[in-house]
Protein backbone atom coordinates (compact mmCIF):
# COMPACT_ATOMS: atom_id res chain seq x y z
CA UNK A 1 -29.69 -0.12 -8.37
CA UNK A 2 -27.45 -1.60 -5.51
CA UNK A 3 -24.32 -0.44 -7.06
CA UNK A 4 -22.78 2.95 -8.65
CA UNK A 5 -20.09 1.62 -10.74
CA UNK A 6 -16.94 4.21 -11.31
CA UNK A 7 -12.86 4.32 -12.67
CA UNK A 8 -9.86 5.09 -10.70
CA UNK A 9 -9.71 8.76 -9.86
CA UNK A 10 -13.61 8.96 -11.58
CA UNK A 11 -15.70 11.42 -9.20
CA UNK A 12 -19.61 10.59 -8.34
CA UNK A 13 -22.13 12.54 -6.66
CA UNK A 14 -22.79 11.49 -3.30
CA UNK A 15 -26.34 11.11 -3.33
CA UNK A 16 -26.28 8.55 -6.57
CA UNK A 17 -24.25 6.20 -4.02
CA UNK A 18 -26.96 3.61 -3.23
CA UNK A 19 -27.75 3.42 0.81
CA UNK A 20 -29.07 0.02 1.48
CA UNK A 21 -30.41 -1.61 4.64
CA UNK A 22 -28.00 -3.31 6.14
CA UNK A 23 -28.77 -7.00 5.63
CA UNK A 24 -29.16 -6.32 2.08
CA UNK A 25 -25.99 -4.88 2.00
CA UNK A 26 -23.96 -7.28 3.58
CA UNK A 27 -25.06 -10.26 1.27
CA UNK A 28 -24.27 -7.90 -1.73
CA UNK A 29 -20.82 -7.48 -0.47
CA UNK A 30 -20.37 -11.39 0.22
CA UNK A 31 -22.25 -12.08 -3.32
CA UNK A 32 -19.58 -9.83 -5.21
CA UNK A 33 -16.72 -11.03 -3.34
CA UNK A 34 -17.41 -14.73 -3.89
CA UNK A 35 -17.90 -13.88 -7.58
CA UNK A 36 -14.27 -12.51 -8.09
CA UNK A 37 -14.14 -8.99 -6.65
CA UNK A 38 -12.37 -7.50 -3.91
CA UNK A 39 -12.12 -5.15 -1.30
CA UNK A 40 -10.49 -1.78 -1.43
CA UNK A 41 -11.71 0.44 1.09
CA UNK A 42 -14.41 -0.37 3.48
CA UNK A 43 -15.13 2.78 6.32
CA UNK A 44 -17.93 4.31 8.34
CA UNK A 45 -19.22 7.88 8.58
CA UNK A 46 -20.84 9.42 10.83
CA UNK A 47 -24.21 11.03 9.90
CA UNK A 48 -26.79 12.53 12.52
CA UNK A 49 -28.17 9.98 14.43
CA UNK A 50 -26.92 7.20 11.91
CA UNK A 51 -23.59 5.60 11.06
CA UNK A 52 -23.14 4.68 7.38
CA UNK A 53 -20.87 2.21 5.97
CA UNK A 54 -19.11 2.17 2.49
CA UNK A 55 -17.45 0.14 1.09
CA UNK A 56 -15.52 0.01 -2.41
CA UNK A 57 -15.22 -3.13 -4.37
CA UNK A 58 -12.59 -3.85 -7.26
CA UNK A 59 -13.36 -5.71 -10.39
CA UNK A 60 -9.95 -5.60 -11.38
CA UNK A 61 -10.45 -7.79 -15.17
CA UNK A 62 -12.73 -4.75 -16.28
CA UNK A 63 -10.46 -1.87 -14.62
CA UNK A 64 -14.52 -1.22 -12.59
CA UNK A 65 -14.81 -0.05 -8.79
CA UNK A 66 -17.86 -0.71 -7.53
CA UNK A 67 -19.17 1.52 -4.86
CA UNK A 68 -21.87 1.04 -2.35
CA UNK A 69 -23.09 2.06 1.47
CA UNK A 70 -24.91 0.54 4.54
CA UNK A 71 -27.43 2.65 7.10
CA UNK A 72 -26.85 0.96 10.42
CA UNK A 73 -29.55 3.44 11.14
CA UNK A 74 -29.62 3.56 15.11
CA UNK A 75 -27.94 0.22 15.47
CA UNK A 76 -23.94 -0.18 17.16
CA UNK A 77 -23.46 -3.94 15.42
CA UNK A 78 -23.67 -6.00 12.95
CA UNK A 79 -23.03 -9.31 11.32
CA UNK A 80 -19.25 -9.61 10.86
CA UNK A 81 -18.69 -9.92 7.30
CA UNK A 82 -15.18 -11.25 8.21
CA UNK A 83 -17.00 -14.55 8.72
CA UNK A 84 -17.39 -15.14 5.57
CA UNK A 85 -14.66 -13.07 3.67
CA UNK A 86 -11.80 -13.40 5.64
CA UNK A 87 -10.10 -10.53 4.05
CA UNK A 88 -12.36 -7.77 6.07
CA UNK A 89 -10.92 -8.66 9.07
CA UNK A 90 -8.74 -5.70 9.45
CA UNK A 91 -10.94 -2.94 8.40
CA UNK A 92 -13.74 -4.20 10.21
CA UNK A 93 -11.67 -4.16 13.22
CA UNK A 94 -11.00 -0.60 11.90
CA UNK A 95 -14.37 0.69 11.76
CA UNK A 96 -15.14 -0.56 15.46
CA UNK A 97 -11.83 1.00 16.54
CA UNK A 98 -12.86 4.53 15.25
CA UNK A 99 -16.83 4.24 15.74
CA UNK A 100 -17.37 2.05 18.56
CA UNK A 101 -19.74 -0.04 15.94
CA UNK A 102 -19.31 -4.03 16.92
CA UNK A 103 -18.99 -6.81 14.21
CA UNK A 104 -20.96 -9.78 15.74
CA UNK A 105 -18.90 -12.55 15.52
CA UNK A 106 -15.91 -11.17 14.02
CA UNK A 107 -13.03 -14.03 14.25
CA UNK A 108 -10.16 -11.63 15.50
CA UNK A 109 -11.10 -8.71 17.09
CA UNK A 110 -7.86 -6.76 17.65
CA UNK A 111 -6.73 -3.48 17.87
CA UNK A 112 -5.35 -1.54 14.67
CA UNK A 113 -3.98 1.23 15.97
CA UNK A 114 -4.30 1.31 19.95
CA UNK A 115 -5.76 4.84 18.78
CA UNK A 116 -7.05 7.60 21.71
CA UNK A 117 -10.34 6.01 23.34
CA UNK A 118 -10.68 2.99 21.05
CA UNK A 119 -13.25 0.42 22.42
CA UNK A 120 -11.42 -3.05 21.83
CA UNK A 121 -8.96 -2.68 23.84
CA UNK A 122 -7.77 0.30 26.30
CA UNK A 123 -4.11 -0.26 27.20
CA UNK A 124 -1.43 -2.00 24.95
CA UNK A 125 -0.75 -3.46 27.96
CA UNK A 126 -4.17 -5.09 28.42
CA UNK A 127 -3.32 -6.98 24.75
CA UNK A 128 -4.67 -11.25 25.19
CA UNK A 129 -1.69 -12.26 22.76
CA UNK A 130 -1.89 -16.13 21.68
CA UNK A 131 -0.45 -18.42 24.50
CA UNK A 132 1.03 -21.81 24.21
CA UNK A 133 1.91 -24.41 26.77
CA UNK A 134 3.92 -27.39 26.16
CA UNK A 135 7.84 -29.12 26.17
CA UNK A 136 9.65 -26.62 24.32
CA UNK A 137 7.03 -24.24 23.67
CA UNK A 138 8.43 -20.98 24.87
CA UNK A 139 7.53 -17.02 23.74
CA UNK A 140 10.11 -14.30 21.63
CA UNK A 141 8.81 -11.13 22.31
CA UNK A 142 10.94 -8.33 19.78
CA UNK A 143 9.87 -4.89 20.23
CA UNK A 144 8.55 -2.27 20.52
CA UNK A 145 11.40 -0.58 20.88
CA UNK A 146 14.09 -1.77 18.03
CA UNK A 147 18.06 -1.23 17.55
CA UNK A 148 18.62 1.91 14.76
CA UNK A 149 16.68 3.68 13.39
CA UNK A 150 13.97 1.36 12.90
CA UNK A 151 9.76 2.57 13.82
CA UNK A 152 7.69 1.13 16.99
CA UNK A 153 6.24 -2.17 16.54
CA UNK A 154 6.05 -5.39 18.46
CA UNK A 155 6.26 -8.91 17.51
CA UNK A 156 5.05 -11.58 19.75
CA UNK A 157 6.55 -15.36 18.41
CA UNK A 158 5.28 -18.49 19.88
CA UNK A 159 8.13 -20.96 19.35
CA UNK A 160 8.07 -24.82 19.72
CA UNK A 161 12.17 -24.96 19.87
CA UNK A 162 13.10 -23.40 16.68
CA UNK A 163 10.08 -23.47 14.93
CA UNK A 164 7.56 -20.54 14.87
CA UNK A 165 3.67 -21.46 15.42
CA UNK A 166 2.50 -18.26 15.43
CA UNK A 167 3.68 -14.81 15.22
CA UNK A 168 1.63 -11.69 16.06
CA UNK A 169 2.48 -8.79 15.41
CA UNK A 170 0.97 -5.26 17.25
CA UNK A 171 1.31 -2.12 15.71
CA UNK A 172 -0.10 1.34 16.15
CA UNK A 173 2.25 2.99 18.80
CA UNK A 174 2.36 6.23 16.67
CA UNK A 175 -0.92 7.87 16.31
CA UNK A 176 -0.27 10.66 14.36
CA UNK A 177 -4.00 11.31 12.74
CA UNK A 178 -2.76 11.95 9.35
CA UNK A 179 -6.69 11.56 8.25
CA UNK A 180 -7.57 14.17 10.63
CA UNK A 181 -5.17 16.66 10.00
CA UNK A 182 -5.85 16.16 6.60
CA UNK A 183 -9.49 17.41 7.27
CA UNK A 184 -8.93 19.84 9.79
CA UNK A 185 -6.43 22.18 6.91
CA UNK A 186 -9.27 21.28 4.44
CA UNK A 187 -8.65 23.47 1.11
CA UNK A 188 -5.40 24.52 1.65
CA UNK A 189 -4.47 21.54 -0.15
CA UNK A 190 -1.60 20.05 2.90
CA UNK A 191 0.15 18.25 0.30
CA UNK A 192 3.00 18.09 2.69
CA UNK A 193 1.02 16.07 4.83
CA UNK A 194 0.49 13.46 2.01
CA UNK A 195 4.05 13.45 1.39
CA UNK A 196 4.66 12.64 5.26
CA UNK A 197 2.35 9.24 4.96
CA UNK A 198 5.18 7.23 4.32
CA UNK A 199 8.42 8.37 4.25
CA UNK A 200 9.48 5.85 1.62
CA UNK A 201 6.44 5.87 -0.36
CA UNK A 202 6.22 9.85 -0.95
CA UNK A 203 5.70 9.44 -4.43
CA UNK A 204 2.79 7.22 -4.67
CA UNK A 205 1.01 8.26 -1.64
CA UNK A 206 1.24 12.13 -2.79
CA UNK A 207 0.28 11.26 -6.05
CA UNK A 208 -2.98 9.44 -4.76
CA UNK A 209 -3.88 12.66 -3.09
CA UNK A 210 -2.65 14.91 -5.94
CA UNK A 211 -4.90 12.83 -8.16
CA UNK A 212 -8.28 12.60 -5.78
CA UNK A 213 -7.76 16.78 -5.48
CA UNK A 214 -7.06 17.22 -9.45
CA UNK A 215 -10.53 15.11 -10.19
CA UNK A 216 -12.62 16.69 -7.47
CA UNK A 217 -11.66 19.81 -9.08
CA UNK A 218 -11.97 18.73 -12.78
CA UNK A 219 -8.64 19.54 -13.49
CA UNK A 220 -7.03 16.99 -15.98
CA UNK A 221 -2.62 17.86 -15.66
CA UNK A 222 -0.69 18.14 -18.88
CA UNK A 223 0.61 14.76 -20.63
CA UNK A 224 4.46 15.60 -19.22
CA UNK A 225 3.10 16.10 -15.72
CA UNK A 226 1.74 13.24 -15.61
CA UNK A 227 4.96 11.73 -17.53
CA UNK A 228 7.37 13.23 -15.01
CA UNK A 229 5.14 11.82 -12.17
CA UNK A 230 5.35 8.08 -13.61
CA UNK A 231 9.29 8.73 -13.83
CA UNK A 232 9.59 9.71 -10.80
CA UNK A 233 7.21 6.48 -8.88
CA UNK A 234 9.34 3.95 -11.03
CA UNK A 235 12.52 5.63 -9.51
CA UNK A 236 10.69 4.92 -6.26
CA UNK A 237 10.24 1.30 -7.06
CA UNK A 238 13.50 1.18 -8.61
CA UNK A 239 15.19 2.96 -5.59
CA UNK A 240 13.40 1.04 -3.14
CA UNK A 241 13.61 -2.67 -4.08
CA UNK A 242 17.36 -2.06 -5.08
CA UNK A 243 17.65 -1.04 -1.26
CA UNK A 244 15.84 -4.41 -0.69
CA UNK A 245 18.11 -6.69 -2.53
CA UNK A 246 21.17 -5.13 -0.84
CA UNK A 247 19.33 -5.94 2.58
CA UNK A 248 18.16 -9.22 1.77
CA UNK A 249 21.54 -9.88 0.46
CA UNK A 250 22.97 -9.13 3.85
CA UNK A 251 20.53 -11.52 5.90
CA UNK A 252 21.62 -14.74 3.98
CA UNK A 253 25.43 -13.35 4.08
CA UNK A 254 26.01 -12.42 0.83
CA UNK A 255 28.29 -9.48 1.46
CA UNK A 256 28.54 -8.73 -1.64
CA UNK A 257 25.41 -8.34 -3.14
CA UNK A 258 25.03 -6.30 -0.08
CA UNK A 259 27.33 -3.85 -1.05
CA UNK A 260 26.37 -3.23 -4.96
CA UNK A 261 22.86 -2.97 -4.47
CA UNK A 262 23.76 -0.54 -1.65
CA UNK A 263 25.94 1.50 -4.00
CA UNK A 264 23.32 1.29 -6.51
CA UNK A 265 20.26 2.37 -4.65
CA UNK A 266 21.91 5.53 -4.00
CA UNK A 267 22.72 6.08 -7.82
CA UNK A 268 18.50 6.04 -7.73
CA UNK A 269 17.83 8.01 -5.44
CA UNK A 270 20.29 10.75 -6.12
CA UNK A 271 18.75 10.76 -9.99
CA UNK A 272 15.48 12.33 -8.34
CA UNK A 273 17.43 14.21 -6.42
CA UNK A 274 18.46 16.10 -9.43
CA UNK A 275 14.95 16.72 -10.61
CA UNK A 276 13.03 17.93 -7.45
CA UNK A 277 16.16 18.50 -4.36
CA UNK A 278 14.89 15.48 -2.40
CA UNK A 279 16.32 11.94 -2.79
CA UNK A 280 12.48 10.66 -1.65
CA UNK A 281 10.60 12.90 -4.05
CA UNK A 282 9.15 15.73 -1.52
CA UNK A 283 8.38 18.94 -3.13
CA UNK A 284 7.89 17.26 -6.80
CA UNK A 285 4.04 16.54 -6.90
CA UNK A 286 1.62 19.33 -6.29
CA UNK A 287 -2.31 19.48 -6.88
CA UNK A 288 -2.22 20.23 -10.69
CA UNK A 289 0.54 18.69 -11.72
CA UNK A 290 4.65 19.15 -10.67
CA UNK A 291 6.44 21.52 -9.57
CA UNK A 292 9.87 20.77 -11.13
CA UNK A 293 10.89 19.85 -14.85
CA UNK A 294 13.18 17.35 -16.42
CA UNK A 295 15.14 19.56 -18.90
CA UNK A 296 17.31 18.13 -21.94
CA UNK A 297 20.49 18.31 -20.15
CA UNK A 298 19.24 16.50 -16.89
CA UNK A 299 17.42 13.84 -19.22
CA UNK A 300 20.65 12.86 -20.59
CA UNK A 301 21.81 12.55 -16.81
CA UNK A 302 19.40 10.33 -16.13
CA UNK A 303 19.49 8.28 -18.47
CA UNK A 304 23.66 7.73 -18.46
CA UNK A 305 23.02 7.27 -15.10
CA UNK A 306 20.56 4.30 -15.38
CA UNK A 307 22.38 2.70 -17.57
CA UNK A 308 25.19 2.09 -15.83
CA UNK A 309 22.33 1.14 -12.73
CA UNK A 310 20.72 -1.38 -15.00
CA UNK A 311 24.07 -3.28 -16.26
CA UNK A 312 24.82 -3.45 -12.62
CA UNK A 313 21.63 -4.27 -10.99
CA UNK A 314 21.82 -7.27 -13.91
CA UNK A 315 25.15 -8.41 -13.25
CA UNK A 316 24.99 -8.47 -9.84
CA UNK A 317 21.48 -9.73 -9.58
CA UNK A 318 21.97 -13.05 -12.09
CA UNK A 319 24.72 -13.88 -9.93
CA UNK A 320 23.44 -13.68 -6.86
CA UNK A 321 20.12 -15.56 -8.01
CA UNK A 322 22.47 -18.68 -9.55
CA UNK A 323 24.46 -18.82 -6.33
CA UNK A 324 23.33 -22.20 -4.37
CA UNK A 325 24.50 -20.65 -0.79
CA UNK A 326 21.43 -17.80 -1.51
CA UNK A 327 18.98 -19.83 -3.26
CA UNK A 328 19.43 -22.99 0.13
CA UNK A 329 18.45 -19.70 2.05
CA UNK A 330 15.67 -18.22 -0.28
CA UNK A 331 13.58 -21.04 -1.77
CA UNK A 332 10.84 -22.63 0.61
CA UNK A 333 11.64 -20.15 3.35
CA UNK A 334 8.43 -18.01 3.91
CA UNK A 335 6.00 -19.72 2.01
CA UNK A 336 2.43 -17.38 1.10
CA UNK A 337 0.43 -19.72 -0.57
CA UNK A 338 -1.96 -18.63 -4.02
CA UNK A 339 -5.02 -19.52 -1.79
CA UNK A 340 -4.07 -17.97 1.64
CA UNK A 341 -2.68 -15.18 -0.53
CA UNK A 342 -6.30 -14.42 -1.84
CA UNK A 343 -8.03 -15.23 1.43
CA UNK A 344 -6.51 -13.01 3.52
CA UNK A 345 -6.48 -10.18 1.14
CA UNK A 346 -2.32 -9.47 -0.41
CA UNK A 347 -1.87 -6.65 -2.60
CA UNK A 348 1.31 -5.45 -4.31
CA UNK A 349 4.21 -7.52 -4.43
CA UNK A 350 3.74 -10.11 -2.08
CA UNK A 351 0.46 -10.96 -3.90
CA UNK A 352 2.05 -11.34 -7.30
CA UNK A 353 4.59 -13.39 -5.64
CA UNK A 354 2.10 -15.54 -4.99
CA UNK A 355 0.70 -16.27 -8.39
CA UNK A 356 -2.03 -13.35 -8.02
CA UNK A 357 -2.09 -11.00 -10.47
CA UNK A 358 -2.96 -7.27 -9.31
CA UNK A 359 -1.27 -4.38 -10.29
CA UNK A 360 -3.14 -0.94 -10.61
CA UNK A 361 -0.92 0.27 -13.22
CA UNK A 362 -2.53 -2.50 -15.22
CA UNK A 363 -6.04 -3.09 -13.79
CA UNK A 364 -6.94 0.55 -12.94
CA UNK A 365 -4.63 2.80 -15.39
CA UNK A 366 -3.71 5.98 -14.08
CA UNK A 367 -2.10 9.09 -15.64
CA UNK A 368 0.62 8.39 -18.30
CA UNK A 369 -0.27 4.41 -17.61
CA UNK A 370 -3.17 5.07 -19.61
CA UNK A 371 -1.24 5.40 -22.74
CA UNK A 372 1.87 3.09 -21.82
CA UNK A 373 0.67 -0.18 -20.66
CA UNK A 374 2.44 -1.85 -17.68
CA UNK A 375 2.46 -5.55 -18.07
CA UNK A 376 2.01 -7.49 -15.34
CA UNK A 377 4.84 -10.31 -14.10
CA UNK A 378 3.74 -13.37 -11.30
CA UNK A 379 5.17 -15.97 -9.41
CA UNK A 380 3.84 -18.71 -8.07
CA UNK A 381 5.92 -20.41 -5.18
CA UNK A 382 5.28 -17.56 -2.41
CA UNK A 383 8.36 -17.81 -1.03
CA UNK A 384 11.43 -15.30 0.02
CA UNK A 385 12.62 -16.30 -3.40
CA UNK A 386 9.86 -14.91 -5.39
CA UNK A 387 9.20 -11.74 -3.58
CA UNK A 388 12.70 -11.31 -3.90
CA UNK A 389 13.43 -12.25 -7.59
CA UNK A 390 10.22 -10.17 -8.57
CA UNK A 391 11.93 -7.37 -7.25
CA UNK A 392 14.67 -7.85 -9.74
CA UNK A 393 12.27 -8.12 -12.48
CA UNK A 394 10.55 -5.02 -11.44
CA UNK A 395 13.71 -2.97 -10.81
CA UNK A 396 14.34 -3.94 -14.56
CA UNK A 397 11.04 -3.15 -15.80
CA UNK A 398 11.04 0.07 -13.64
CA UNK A 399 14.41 1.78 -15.38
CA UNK A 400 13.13 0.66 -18.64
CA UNK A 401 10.22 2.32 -18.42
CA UNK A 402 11.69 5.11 -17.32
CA UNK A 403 13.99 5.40 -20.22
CA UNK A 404 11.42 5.18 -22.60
CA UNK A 405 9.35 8.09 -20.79
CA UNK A 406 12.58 10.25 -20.85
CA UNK A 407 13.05 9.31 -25.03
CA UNK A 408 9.23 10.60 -25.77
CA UNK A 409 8.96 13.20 -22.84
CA UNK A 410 5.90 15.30 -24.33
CA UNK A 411 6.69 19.19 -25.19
CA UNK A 412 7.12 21.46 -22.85
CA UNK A 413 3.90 23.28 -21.70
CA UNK A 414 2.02 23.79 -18.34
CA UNK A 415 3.48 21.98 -15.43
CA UNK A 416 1.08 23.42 -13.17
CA UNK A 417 -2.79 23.50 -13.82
CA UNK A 418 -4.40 25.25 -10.60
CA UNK A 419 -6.26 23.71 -8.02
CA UNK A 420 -8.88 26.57 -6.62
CA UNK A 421 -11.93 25.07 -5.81
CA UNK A 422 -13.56 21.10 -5.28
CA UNK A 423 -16.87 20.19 -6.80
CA UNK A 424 -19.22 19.82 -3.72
CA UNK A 425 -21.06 16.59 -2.66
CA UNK A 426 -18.86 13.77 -4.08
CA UNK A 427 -17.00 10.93 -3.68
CA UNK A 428 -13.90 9.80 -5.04
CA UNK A 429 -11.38 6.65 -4.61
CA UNK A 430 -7.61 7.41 -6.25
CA UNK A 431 -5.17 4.22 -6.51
CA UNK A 432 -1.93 3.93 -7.03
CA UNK A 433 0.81 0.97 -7.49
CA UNK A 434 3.79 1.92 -5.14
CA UNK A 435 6.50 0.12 -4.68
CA UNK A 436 4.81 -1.77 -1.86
CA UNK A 437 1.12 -2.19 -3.87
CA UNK A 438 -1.85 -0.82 -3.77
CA UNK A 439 -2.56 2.95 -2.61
CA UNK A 440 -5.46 3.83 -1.64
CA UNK A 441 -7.42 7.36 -1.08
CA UNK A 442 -11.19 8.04 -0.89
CA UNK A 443 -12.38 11.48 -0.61
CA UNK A 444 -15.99 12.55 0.56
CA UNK A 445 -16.82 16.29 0.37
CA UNK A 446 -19.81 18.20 1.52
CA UNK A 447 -21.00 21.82 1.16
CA UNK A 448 -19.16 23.86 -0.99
CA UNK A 449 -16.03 21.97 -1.70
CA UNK A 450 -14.44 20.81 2.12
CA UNK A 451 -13.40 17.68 2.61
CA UNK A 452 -16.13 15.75 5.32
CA UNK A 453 -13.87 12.57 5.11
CA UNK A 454 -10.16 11.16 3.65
CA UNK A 455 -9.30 7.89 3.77
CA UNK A 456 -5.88 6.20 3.50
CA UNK A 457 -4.61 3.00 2.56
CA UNK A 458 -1.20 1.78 2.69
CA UNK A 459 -0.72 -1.91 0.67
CA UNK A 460 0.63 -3.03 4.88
CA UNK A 461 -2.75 -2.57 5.82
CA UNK A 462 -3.77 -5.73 4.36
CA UNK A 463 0.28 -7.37 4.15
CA UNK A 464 0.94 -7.21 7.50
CA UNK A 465 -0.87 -10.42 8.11
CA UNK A 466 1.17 -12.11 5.01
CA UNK A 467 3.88 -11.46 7.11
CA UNK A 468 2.82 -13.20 9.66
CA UNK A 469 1.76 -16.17 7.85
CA UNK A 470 4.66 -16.20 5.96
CA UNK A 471 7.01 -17.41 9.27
CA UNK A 472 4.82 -19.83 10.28
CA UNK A 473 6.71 -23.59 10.53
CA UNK A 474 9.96 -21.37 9.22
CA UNK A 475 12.89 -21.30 12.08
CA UNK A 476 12.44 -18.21 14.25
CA UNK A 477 16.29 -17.18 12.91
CA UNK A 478 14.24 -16.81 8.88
CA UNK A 479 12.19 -14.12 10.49
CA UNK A 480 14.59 -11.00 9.73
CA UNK A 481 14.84 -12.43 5.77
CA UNK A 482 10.79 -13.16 5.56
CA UNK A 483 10.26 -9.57 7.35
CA UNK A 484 12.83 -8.23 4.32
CA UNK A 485 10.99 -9.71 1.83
CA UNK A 486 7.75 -8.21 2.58
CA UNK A 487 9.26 -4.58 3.94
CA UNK A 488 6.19 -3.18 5.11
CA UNK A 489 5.61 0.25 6.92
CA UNK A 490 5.15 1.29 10.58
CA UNK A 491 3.83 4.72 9.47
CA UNK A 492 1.83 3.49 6.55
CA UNK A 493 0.08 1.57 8.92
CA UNK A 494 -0.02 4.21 12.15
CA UNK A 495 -1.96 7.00 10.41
């Protein structure tokens, strides 16, 4: 057996995890790929005198993970497998950033993170960005530093007049080692530290963690903890692309759309406020289940309250979608083709914007989206248009949904189901769809319970580079409304 197959959130023992020699390994992973799978995680571990590679593979029509691992045995390098998948590119350069291990051949190698000691490059400053030379041809260099509030990154435009080329953009000026500290508080469950991932993304990064913890311990959390917890994530979404709109609204000069989705977001945001004391959802989602409940009275809130946030988000939203001004701005600006979509590896929004449909509430069903069905909604044109007009489908969606959890909210019982104690010697991978995409955590623990390894993955791990491709040929003055419609993290990214 090459493969273990597994579900989201499905432990297995570590030792059933088949360790192949390398070459063998590699062509599996190209073989499945090829055939219609994908990549979700792909790390190394340290073990002994050997590094081993896994890697976990998606087979999203049959809601299947596929789960496999490589002994490098005393080798440092390999055959890139970015070669040939395209979409590796990143987390290969992530494995030889953290191990030292060298993909032969890789296309791009880069640094992720800049992290402490990494062996692609030493110094930021030491970066070989993409030069041009020509008439015209000049460089736009934004960053790292930004006005407001805004987190460290750097974006590196090679312009021919107005027109961008190429755009590269360097991250990883934060290096806060969420992973590590992770490890290093082991069982006290740091939930606070998966709440701290991404600041905008609280609820589906702490539930990915919440939900790796609650299967490693074979806990399974009561039908209205699980029901508060979807609430709560489609308030995120909700919250969060509202926010969008208003900005996107503001970058093509539509004042006001900018100020009712403004006014609106906070309506969001202040509903789960009610429910947990934070407008981002910290303090809601603990190991086991939540820590707050959604009584009669506040359920009534809610729902008065999105209501009136629905009627307005459609009002506001079918106008500002049938005004020519926006759409001149919106349509063919940005444009993320189906095929470079797939190639490079989109998740999330940006990947249903371009006609590919993933969605882990759908594909790999997780807690109350077992039993209520999410249905899936794509685009196919790519553009600022459709990553923006998805967002006012799923904002629509998102309250619905809500409103039908909050009209069948299951009886009260146990909000909390305790967490003591992990199962030793497994592996698990827990997905979620945030706002952004797909959320990623794999957990490996050893003797008796501790965690030996947690990995994270933001969805701007793999959309960063849709980004990128997304301003190429657009006018260097389209950036700020293509970087809108993708809104990716800085954090998400900088773990």
């Amino acid at each position: 057996m090459k493969w273990l197959t597994t579900k989201n959130n499905k432990p297995v023992n570590l030792k059933d995890i088949p360790l192949l020699e390398f070459k063998s390994f590699r062509g599996q992973i190209i073989k499945h790929v090829k055939s219609g799978m994908r990549p979700v995680l792909f790390f190394a571990e340290k073990r002994a005198e050997t590094h081993v590679l896994f890697i976990v593979l998606a087979d999203d029509d049959n809601s299947g993970l596929y789960i496999s691992s490589g002994d490098l045995g005393s080798k440092m390098q390999y055959q890139s497998i970015s070669m040939e998948i395209p979409g590796f590119w990143n987390f290969e350069n992530e494995i030889h950033e953290e191990s030292g291990i060298i993909p032969e051949g890789h296309p791009w190698p880069r640094p992720v993170r800049f992290s402490s000691g990494n062996t692609i490059q030493t110094r930021m400053e030491q970066y070989p960005f993409f030069k041009m030379q020509g008439e015209e041809v000049h460089e736009v260099a934004v960053g790292p530093i930004h006005a407001g509030i805004i987190e460290p990154g750097h974006f590196r435009f090679m312009c021919q007049g107005e027109n961008v080329h190429h755009l590269e953009i360097q991250l990883g000026y934060q290096h806060r080692g969420v992973e590590k500290l992770i490890l290093k508080n082991n069982l006290k469950f740091p939930v606070h530290l998966a709440e701290s991932i991404a600041g905008d993304s609280v609820i589906a990064h702490c539930t990915a963690y919440a939900q790796a913890m609650e299967a490693l311990a074979g806990v399974e959390i009561s039908r209205r903890a699980q029901a508060i917890r979807a609430i709560a994530l489609e308030m995120e979404r909700a919250g969060i692309h509202i926010g969008d709109l208003a900005a996107i609204a503001n970058d093509v000069a539509y004042l006001l759309g900018n100020a009712v989705f403004g006014a609106t977001r906070t309506l969001v945001i202040n509903s789960l406020l009610t429910i947990c004391g934070s407008r981002f959802g910290r303090g809601l989602i603990r190991a086991g289940g939540v820590a707050f409940d959604i009584t009669d009275e506040l359920k009534t809130e809610i729902k008065q309250t999105l209501t009136k946030v629905l009627a307005d988000v459609e009002r506001m939203g079918n106008e500002m979608f049938s005004s020519a001004s926006v759409l001149s701005r919106l349509e063919e600006t940005g444009i993320v083709n189906k095929e470079k979509a797939m190639e490079i590896g989109l998740v999330g929004l940006p990947a249903r914007a371009s006609g590919i449909s993933l969605d882990v509430r759908s594909d790999h069903p997780f807690g109350i989206y077992r039993y209520y069905p999410v249905h899936k909604v794509t685009m196919d044109s790519g553009d600022v248009f459709a990553r923006s007009y998805l967002r006012f489908v799923e904002i629509k969606k998102a309250i619905k949904f809500i409103t039908e959890q909050l009209d069948n909210l299951p009886a009260a019982g146990s909000l909390i189901t305790p967490v003591k104690k992990l199962q030793e010697n497994k592996f698990v991978v827990s997905m979620t769809e945030g706002w952004r995409g797909e959320t990623a955590h794999a957990v490996i623990t050893g003797h008796a319970g501790s965690l030996t390894k947690y990995r994270i993955k933001d969805p701007s791990f793999h959309n960063w580079l849709g980004l990128a491709q997304a301003v190429r040929n657009n006018g260097i003055s389209d950036f700020p409304l293509c970087n809108k419609s993708f809104n990716l993290s800085y954090c998400g990214h900088d773990l």
